[in-house]
Protein backbone atom coordinates (compact mmCIF):
# COMPACT_ATOMS: atom_id res chain seq x y z
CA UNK A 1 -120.74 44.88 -18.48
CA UNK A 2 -120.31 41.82 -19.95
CA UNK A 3 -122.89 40.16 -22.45
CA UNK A 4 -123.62 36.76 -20.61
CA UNK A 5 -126.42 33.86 -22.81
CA UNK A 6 -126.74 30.28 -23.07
CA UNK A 7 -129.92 28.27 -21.90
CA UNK A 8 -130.11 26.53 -18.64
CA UNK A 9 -130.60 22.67 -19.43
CA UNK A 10 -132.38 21.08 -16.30
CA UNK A 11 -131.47 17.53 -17.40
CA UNK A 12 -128.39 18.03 -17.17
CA UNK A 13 -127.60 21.64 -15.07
CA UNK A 14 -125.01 23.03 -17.77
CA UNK A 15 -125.31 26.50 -19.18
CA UNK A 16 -122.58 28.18 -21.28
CA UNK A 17 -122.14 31.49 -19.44
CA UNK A 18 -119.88 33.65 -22.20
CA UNK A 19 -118.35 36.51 -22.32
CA UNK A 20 -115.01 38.13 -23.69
CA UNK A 21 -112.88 40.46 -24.92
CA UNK A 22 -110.43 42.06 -27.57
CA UNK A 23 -107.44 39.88 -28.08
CA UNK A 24 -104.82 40.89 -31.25
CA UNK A 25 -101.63 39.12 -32.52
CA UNK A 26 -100.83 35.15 -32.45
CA UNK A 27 -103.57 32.70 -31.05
CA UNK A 28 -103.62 32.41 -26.97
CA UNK A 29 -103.64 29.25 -25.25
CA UNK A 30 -107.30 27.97 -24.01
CA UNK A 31 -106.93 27.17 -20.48
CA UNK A 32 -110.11 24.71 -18.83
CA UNK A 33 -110.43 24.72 -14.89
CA UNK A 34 -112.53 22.85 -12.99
CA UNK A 35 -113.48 24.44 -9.20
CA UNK A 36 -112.98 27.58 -10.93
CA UNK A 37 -115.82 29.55 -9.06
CA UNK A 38 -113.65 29.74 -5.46
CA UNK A 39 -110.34 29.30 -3.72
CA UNK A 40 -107.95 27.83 -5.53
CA UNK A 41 -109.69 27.65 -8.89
CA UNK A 42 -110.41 31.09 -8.93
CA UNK A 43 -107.27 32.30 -8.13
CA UNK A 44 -105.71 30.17 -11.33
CA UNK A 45 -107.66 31.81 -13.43
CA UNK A 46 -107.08 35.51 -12.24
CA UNK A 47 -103.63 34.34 -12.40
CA UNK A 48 -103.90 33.39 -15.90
CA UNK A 49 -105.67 36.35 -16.70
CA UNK A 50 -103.56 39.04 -15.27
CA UNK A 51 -100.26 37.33 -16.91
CA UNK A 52 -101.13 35.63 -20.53
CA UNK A 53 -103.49 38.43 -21.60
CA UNK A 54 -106.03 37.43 -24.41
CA UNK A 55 -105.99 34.43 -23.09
CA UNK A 56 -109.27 31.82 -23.78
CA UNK A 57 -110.17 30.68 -19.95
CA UNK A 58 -112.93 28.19 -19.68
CA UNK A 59 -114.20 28.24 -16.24
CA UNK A 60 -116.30 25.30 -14.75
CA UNK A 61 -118.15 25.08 -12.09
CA UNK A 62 -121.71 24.23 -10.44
CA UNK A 63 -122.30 27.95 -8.82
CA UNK A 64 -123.84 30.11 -11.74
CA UNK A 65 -123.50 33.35 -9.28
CA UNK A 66 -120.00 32.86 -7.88
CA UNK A 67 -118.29 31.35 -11.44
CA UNK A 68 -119.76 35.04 -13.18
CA UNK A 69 -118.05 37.06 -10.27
CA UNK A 70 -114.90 35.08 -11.35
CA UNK A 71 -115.42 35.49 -15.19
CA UNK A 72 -115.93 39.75 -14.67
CA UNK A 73 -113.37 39.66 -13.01
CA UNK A 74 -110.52 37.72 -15.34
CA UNK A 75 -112.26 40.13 -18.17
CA UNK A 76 -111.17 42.97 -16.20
CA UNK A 77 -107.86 41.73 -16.38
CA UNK A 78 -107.69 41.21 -19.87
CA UNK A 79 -108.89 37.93 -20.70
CA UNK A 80 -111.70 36.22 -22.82
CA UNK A 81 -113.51 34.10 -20.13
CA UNK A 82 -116.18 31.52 -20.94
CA UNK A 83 -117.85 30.32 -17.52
CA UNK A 84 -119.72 26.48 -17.72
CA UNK A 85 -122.09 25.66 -15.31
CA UNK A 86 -121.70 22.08 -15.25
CA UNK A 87 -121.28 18.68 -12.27
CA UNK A 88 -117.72 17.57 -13.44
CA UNK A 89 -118.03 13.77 -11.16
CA UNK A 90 -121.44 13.26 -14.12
CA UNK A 91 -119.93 11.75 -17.54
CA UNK A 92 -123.12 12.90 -19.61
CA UNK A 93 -122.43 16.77 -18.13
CA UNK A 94 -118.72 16.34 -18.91
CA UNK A 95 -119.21 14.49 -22.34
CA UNK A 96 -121.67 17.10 -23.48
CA UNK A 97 -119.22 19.85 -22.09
CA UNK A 98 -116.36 18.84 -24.04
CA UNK A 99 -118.91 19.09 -27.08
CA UNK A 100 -119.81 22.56 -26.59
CA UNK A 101 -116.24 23.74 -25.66
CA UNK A 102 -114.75 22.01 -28.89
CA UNK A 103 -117.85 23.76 -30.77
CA UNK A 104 -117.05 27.22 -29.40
CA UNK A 105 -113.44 27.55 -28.48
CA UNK A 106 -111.63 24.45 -30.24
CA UNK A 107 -108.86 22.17 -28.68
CA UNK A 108 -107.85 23.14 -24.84
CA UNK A 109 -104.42 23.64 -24.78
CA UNK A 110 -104.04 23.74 -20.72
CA UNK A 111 -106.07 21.38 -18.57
CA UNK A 112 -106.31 22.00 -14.56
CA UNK A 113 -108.48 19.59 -12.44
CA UNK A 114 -108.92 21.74 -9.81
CA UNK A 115 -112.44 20.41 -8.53
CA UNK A 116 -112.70 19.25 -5.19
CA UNK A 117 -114.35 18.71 -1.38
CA UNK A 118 -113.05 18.22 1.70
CA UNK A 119 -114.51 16.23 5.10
CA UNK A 120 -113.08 15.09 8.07
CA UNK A 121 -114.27 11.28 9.68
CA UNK A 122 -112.43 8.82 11.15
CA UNK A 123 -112.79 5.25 9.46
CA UNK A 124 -115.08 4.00 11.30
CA UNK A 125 -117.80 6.68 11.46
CA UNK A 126 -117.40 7.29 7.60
CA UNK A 127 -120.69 6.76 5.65
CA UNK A 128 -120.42 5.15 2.21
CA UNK A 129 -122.31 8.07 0.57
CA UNK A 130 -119.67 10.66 1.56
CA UNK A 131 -116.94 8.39 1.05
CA UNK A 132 -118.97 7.82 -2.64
CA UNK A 133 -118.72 11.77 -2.64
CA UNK A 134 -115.52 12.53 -2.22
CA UNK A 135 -114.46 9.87 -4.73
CA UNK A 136 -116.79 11.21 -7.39
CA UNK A 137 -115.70 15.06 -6.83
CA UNK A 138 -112.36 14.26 -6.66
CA UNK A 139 -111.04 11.88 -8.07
CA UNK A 140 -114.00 10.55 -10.76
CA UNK A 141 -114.50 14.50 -11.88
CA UNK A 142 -110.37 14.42 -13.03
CA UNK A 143 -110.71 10.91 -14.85
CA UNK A 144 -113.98 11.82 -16.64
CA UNK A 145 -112.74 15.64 -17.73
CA UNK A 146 -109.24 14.44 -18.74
CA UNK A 147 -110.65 11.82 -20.77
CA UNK A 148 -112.23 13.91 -22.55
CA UNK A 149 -110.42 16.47 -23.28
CA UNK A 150 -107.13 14.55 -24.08
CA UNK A 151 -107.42 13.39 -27.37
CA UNK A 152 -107.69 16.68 -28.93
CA UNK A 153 -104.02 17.04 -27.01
CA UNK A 154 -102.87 13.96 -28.56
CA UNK A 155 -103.70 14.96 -31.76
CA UNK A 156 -101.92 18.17 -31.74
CA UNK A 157 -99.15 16.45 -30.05
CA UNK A 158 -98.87 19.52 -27.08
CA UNK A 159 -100.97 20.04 -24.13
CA UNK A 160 -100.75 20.67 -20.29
CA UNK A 161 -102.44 18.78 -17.39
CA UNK A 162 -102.46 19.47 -14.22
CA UNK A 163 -104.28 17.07 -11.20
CA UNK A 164 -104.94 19.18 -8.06
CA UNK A 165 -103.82 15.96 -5.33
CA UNK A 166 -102.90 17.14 -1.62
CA UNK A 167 -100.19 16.09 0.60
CA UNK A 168 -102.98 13.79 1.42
CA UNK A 169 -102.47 12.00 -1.77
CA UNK A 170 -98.62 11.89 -0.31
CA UNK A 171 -99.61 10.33 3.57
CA UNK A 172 -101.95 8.99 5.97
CA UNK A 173 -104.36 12.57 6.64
CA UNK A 174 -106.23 10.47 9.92
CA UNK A 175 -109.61 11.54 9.76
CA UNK A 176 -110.21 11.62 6.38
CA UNK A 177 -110.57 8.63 5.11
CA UNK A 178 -112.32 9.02 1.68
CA UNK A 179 -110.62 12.13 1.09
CA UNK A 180 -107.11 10.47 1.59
CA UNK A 181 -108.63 7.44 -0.61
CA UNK A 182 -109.42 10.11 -3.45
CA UNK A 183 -106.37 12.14 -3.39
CA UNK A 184 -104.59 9.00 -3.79
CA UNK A 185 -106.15 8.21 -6.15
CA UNK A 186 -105.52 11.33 -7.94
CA UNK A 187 -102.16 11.14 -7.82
CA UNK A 188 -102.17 7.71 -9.07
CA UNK A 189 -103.92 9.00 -12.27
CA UNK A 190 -101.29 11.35 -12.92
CA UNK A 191 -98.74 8.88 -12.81
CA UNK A 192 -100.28 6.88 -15.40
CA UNK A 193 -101.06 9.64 -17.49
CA UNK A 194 -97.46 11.04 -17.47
CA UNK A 195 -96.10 7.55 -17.85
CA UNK A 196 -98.01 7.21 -21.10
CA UNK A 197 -98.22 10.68 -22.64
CA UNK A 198 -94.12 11.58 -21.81
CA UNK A 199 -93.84 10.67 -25.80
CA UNK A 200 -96.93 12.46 -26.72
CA UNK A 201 -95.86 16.12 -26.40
CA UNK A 202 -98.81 16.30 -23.25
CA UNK A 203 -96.88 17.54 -20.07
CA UNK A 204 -98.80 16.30 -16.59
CA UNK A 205 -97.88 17.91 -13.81
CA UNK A 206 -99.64 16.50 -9.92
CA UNK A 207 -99.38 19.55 -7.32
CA UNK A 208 -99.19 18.52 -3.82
CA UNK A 209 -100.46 21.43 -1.65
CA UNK A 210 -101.01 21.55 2.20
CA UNK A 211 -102.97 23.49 3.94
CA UNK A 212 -104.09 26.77 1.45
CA UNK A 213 -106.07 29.54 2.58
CA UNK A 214 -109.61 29.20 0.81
CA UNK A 215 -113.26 29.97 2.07
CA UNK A 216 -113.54 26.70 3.83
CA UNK A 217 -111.38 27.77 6.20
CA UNK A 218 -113.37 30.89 7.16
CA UNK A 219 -114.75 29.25 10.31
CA UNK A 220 -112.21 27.00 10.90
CA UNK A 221 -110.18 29.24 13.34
CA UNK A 222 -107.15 28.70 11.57
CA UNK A 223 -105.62 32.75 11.19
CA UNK A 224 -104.72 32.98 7.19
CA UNK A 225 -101.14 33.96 8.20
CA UNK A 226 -100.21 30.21 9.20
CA UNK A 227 -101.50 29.06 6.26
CA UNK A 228 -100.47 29.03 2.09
CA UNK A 229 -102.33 31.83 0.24
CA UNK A 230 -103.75 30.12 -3.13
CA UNK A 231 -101.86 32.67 -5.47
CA UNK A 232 -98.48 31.05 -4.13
CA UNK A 233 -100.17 28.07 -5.82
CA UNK A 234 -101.80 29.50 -8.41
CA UNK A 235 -98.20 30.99 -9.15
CA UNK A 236 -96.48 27.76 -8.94
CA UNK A 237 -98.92 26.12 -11.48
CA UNK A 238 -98.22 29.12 -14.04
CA UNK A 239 -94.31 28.93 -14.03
CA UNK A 240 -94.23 25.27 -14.55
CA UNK A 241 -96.40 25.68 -17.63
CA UNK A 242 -94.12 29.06 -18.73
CA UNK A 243 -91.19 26.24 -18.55
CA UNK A 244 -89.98 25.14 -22.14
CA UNK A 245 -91.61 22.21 -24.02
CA UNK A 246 -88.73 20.39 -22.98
CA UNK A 247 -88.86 20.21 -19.43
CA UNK A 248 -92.17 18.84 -17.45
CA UNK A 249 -92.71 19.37 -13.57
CA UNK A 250 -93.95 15.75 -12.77
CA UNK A 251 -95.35 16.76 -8.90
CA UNK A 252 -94.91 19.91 -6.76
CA UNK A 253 -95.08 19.76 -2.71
CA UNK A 254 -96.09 22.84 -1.28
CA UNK A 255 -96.57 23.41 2.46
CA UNK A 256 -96.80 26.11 4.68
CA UNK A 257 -93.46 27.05 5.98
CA UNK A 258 -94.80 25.94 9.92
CA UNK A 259 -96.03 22.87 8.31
CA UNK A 260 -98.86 20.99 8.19
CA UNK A 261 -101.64 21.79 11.07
């Protein structure tokens, strides 16, 4: 079992949940994802895990219970895994974050903004808090963690970042207005990014993905078979960064081979 510390901060709701375990030979990449606690995010980091063994993962996410489940488990599989209870779409939680991650594990080599939500309204009927939301956990949470978490990447000259868009961040999604506004606006970021770090040795990569099987789809009626499973893109996300340094993935469209619902 696992030996897991740190002290909840109420100001600010981040605790360093920590664990590990034995890693030998050359130093492995430190891998940060947000959303890490479920779906998508948690998936990644098994991935990870099971494939780059030794590997540092730094898991974030706001669900102290669920992100531990996900940390056991990538130990299990052979990685050191460093959980992070912490609101990525609040600057002082990600500022002081990138302080206590640069304290205990150093520069992260591998950067996925996985965080997310997801709700349906038509234009109209859309209230400005959850359209406030949505741009806050999507598209303010990749801003704020990427900003601070790139210059350490600059400075080393190497690094990885991935943006978790949508094919919504592609086309009109109709009902889903501020979801659709934050995607796009995700993808936007990774444009810029790429356009300025392409001389910088920092790779961006945006991943497009349709509809992917994850527990917000439990009661949606939708059978998993029509759907993507996540591991097709959690797989997709680890062969672009097993790529050599010379060759970057600049956005990925994955959909279900029906299509979208």
């Amino acid at each position: 079992m696992p030996n897991w510390n740190g002290n909840v901060s109420y100001k600010n709701h981040m605790t360093n949940l920590r664990s590990s375990a034995k890693s030998a030979g050359k130093k492995k990449p430190t891998i940060l994802i947000t959303g890490a606690s479920q779906g998508i995010g948690a998936t990644i980091a098994k991935t990870f895990a099971r494939e780059v063994p030794g590997c540092q993962l730094v898991l974030v996410a706001r669900n102290s219970r669920k992100l531990q489940a996900v940390a056991n488990a990538c130990i299990k599989l052979g990685a050191n895994a460093h959980g992070f209870i912490c609101d990525v779409s609040i600057e002082a939680e990600v500022t002081r974050l990138a302080k206590v991650v640069k304290q205990q594990l150093g520069t992260v080599d591998v950067l996925i903004n996985n965080a997310g939500a997801f709700t349906m309204a038509p234009f109209a009927q859309t209230k400005v808090a959850e359209f406030d939301r949505l741009i806050a956990v999507n598209l303010r949470s990749a801003f704020l963690v990427t900003q601070s978490f790139l210059p350490a990447m600059l400075r080393q000259k190497q690094g990885d970042v991935f943006f978790m868009s949508s094919i919504a961040g592609l086309g009109a999604y109709p009902n889903a207005t501020a979801y659709c506004a934050a995607k796009f606006g995700v993808t936007g970021l990774a444009k810029v990014l790429r356009a300025e770090t392409k001389d910088k040795g920092v790779r961006v990569c945006c991943i497009h993905p349709g509809a992917t099987w994850s527990p917000s789809w439990s009661d949606s009626g939708v059978k998993p078979e029509r759907i993507m499973p996540a591991e097709d893109i959690a797989r997709a996300i680890i062969d672009i960064y097993r790529l050599s340094r010379r060759t970057v993935v600049e956005e990925i469209v994955l959909r279900p081979q029906l299509g979208d619902l």
